[in-house]
C-alpha atoms as a PDB file:
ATOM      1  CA  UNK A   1     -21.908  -3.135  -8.013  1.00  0.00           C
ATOM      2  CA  UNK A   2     -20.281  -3.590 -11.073  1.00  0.00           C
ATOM      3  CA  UNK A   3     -21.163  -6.433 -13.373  1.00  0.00           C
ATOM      4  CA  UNK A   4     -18.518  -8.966 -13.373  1.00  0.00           C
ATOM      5  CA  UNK A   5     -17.853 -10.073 -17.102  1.00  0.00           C
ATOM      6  CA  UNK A   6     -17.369 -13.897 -16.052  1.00  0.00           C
ATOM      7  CA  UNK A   7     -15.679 -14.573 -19.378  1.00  0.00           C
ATOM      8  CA  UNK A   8     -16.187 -18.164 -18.702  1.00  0.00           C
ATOM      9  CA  UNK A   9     -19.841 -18.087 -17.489  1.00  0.00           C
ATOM     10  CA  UNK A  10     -19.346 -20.323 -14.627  1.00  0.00           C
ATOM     11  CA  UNK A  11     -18.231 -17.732 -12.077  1.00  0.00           C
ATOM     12  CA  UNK A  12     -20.247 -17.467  -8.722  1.00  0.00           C
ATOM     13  CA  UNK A  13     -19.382 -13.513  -9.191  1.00  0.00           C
ATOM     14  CA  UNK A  14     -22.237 -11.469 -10.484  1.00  0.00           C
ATOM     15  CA  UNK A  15     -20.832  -8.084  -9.517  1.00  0.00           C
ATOM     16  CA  UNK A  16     -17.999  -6.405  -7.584  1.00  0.00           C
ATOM     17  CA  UNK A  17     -16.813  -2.846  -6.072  1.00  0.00           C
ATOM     18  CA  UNK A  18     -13.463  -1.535  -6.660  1.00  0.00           C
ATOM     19  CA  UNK A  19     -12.165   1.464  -4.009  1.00  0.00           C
ATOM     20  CA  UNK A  20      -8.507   3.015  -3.618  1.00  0.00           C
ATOM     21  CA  UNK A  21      -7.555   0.458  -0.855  1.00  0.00           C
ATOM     22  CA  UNK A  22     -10.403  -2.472  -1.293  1.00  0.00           C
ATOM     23  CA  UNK A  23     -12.874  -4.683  -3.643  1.00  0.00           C
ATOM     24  CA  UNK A  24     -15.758  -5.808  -2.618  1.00  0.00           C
ATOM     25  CA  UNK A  25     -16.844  -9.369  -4.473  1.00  0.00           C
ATOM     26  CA  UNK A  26     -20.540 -10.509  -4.372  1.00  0.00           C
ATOM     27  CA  UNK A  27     -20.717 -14.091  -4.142  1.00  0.00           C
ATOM     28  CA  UNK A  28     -24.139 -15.442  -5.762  1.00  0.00           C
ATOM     29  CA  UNK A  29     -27.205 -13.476  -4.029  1.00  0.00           C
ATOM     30  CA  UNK A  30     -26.386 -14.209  -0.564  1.00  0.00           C
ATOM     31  CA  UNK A  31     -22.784 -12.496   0.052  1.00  0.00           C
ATOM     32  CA  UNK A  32     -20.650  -9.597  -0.057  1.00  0.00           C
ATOM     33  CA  UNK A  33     -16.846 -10.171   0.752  1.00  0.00           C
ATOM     34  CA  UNK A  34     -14.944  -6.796   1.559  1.00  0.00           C
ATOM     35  CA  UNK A  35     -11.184  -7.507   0.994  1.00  0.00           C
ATOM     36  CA  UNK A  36      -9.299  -4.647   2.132  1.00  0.00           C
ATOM     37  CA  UNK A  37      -5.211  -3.768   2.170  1.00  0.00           C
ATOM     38  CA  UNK A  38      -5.441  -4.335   5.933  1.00  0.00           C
ATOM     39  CA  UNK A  39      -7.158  -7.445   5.417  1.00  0.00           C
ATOM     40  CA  UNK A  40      -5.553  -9.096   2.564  1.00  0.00           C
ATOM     41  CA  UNK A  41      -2.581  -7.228   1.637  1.00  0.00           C
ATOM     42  CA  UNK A  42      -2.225  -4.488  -1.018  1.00  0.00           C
ATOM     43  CA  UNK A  43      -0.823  -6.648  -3.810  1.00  0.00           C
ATOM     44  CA  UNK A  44      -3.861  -9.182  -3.184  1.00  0.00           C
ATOM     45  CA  UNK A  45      -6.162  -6.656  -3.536  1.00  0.00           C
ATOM     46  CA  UNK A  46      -4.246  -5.191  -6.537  1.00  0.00           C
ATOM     47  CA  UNK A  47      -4.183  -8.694  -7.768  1.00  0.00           C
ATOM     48  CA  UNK A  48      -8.128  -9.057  -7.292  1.00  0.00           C
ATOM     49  CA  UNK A  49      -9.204  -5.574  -8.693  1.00  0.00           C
ATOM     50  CA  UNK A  50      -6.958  -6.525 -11.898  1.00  0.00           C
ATOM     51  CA  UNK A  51      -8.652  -9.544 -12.418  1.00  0.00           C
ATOM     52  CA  UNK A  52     -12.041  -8.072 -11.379  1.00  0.00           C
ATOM     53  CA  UNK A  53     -11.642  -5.606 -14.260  1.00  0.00           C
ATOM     54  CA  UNK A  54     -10.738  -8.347 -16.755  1.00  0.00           C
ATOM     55  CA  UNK A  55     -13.664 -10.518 -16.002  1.00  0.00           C
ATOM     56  CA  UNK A  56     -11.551 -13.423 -15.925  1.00  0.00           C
ATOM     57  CA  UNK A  57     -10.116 -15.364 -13.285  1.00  0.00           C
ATOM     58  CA  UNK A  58     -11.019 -13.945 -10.013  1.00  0.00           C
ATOM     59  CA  UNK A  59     -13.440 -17.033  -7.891  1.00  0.00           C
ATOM     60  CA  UNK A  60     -10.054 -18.984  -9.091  1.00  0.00           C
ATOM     61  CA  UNK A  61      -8.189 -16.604  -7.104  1.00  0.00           C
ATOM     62  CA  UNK A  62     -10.054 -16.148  -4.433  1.00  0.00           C
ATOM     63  CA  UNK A  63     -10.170 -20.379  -3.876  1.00  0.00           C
ATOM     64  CA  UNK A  64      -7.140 -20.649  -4.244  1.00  0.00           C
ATOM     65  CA  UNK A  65      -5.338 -18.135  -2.733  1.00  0.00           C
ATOM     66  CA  UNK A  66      -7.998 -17.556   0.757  1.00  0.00           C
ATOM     67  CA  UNK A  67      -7.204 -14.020   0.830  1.00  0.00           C
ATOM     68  CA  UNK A  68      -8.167 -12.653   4.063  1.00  0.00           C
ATOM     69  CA  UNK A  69     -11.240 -10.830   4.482  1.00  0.00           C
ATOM     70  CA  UNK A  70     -12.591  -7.751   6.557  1.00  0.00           C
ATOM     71  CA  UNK A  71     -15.835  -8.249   6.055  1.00  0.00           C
ATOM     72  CA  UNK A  72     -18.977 -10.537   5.145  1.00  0.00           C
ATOM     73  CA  UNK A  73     -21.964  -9.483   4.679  1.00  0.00           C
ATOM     74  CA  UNK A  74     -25.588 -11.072   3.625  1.00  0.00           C
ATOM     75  CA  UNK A  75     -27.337  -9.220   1.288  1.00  0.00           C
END
């Protein structure tokens, strides 16, 4: 995973995934969301992996949007 910047330290995101079609978001140290194009749409994904890369913004999105998921998985 890559460490998620969380510009405004009070993210729940310590680290995501970025791949052509998907992100995957790890939620604390108990989860691993796999949002896919399938899932939750490529500009959603787009959208996510944008804001992934910034380090700013993306549990927002995520709450307030509900993207659609493929996947969750414990760690």
């Amino acid at each position: 995973m890559t460490p998620y910047a969380n510009d405004s330290g009070k993210s729940p995101i310590p680290g995501y995934e970025i791949g052509n079609d998907y992100i995957k978001v790890q939620f604390g140290q108990e989860w691993i969301y796999l949002y896919t194009y399938k899932s939750a749409g490529r500009a959603v994904v787009e959208e996510m992996k944008k804001l992934a890369r910034a380090g700013k913004g993306l549990s927002t999105y995520i709450s307030r949007n509900n993207p659609g998921y493929e996947s969750k998985t414990q760690i």
